[in-house]
C-alpha atoms as a PDB file:
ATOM      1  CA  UNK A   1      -7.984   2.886   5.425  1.00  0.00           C
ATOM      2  CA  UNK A   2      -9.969   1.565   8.307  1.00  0.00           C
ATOM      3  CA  UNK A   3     -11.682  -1.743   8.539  1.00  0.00           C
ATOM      4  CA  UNK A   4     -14.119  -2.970  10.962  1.00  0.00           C
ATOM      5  CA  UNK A   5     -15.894  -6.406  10.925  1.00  0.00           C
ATOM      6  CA  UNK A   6     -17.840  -8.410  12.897  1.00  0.00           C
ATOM      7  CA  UNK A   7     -16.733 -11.784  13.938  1.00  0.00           C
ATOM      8  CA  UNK A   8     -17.712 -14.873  15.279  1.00  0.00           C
ATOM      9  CA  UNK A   9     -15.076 -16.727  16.784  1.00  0.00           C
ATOM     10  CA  UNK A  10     -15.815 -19.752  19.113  1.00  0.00           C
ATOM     11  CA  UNK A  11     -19.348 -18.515  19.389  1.00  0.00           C
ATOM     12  CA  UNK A  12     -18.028 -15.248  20.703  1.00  0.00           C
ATOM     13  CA  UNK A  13     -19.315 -12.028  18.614  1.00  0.00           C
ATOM     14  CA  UNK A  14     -16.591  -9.790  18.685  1.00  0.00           C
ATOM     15  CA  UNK A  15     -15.319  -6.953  16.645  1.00  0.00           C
ATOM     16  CA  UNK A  16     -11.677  -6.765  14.461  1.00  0.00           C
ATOM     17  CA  UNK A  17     -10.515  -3.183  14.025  1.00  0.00           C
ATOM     18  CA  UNK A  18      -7.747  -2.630  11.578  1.00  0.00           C
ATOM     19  CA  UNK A  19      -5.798   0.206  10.944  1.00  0.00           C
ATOM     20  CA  UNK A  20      -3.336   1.025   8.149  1.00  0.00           C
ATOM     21  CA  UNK A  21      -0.239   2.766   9.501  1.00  0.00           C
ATOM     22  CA  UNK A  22       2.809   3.594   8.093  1.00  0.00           C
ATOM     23  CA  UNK A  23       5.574   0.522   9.100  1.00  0.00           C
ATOM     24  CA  UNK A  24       2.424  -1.583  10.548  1.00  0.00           C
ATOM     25  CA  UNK A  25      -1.383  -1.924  10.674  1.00  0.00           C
ATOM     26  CA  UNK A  26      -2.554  -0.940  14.459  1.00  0.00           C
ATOM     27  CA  UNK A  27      -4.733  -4.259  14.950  1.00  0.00           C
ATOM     28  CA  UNK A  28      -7.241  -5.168  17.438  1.00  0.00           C
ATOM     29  CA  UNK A  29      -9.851  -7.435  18.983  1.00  0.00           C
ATOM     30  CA  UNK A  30     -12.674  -6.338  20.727  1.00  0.00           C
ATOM     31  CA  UNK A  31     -15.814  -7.516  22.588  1.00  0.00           C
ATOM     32  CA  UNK A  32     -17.703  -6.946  25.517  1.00  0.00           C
ATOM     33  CA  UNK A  33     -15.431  -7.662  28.201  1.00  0.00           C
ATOM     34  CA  UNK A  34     -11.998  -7.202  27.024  1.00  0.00           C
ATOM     35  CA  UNK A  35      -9.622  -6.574  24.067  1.00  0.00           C
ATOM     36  CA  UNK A  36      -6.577  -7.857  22.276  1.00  0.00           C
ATOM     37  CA  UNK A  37      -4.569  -4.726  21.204  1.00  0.00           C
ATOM     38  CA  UNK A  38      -1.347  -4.763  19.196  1.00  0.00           C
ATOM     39  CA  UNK A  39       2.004  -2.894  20.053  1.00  0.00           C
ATOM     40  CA  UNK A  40       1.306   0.346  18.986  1.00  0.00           C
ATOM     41  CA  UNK A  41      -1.431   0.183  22.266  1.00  0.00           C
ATOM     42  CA  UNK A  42      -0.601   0.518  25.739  1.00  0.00           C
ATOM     43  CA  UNK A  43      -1.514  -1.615  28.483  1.00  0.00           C
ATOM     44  CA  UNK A  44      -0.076   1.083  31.303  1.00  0.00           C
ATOM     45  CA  UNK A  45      -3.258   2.960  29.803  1.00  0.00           C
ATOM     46  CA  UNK A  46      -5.896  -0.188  29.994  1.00  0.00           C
ATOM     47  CA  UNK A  47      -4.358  -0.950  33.805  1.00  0.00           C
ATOM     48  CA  UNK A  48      -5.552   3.234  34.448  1.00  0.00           C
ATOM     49  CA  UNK A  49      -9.037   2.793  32.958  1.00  0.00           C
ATOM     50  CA  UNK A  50      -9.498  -0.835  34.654  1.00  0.00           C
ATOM     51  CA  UNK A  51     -10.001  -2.880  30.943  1.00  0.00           C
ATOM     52  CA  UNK A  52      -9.341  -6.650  30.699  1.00  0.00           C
ATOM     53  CA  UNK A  53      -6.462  -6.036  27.709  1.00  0.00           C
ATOM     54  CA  UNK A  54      -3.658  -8.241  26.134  1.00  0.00           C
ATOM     55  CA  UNK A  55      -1.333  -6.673  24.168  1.00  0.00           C
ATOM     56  CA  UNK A  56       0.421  -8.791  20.906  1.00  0.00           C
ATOM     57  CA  UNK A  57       3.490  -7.810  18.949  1.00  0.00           C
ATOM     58  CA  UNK A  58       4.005  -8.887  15.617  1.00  0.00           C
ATOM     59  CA  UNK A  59       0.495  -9.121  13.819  1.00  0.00           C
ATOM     60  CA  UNK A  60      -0.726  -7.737  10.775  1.00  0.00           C
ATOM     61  CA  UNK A  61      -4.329  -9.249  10.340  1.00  0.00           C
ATOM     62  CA  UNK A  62      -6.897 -11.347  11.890  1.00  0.00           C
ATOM     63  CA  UNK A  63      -5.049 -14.438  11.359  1.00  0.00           C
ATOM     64  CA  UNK A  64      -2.061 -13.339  12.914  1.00  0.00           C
ATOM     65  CA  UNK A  65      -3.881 -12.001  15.813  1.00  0.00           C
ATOM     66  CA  UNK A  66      -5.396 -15.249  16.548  1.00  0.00           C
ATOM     67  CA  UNK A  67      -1.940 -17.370  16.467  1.00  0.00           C
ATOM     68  CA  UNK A  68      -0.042 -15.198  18.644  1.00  0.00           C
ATOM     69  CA  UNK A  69       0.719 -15.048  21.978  1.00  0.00           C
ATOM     70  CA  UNK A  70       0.079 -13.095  24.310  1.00  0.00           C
ATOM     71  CA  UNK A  71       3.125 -10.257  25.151  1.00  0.00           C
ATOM     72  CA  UNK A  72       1.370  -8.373  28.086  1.00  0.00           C
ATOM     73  CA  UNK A  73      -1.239  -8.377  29.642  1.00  0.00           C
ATOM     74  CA  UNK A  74      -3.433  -5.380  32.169  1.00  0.00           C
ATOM     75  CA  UNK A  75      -3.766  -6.758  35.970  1.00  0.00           C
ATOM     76  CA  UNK A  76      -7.618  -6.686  35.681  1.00  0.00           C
ATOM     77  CA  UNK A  77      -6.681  -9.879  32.615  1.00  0.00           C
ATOM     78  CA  UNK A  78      -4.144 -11.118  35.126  1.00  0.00           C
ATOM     79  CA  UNK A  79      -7.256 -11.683  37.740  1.00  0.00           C
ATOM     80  CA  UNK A  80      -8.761 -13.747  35.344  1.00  0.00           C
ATOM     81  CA  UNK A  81      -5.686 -16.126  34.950  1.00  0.00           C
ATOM     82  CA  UNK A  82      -4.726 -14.616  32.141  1.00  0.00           C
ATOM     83  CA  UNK A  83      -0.540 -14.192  31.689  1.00  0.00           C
ATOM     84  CA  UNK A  84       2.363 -13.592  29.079  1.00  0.00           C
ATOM     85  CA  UNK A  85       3.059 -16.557  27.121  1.00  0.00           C
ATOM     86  CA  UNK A  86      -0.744 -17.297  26.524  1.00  0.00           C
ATOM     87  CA  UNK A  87      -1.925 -18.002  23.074  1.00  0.00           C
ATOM     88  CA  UNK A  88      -4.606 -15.725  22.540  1.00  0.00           C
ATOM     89  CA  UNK A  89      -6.730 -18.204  20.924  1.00  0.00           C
ATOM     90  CA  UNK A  90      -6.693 -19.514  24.423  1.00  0.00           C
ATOM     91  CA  UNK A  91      -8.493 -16.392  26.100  1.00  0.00           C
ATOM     92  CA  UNK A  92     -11.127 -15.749  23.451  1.00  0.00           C
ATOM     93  CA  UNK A  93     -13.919 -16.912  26.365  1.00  0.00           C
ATOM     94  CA  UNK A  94     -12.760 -13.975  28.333  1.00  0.00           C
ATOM     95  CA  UNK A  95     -13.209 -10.674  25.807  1.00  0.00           C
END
């Protein structure tokens, strides 16, 4: 099953894409600028194609998204001051 929802976070609209998998869901955050992607993604991909990305390990919802931190991160998210360790929460302002 796939589920996509709109949501307003910090007065950001942004969009939550879940996917069931088989050990995992495949989890992200998107909006207009940037995303939040979980492990299954790549960020060597996001550095090729120039997106502002963070990647999280370790989430299986919204929730969990939001309370993580960030793992790696794409050099155009780096320009912005964005770095491992971040809590994503943090960075919301940027996607």
């Amino acid at each position: 099953m796939i589920q996509v929802d709109n949501v307003n976070i910090g007065g950001k609209e942004l969009q939550y894409i879940k996917m069931d998998m088989w050990a995992a869901p495949l989890v992200m955050l998107k909006g207009k600028n940037g995303y939040v992607m979980c492990g299954y993604l790549n960020i060597g991909t996001a550095d090729k194609l120039g997106d502002l990305a963070v990647r999280v390990t370790g989430v299986k919802d919204l929730n969990s998204v939001l309370n993580s931190k960030v793992v790696e991160c794409s050099q155009e998210a780096g320009k912005k001051g964005i770095k491992p360790g971040d809590p994503v929460s943090d960075l919301i302002a940027y996607l």
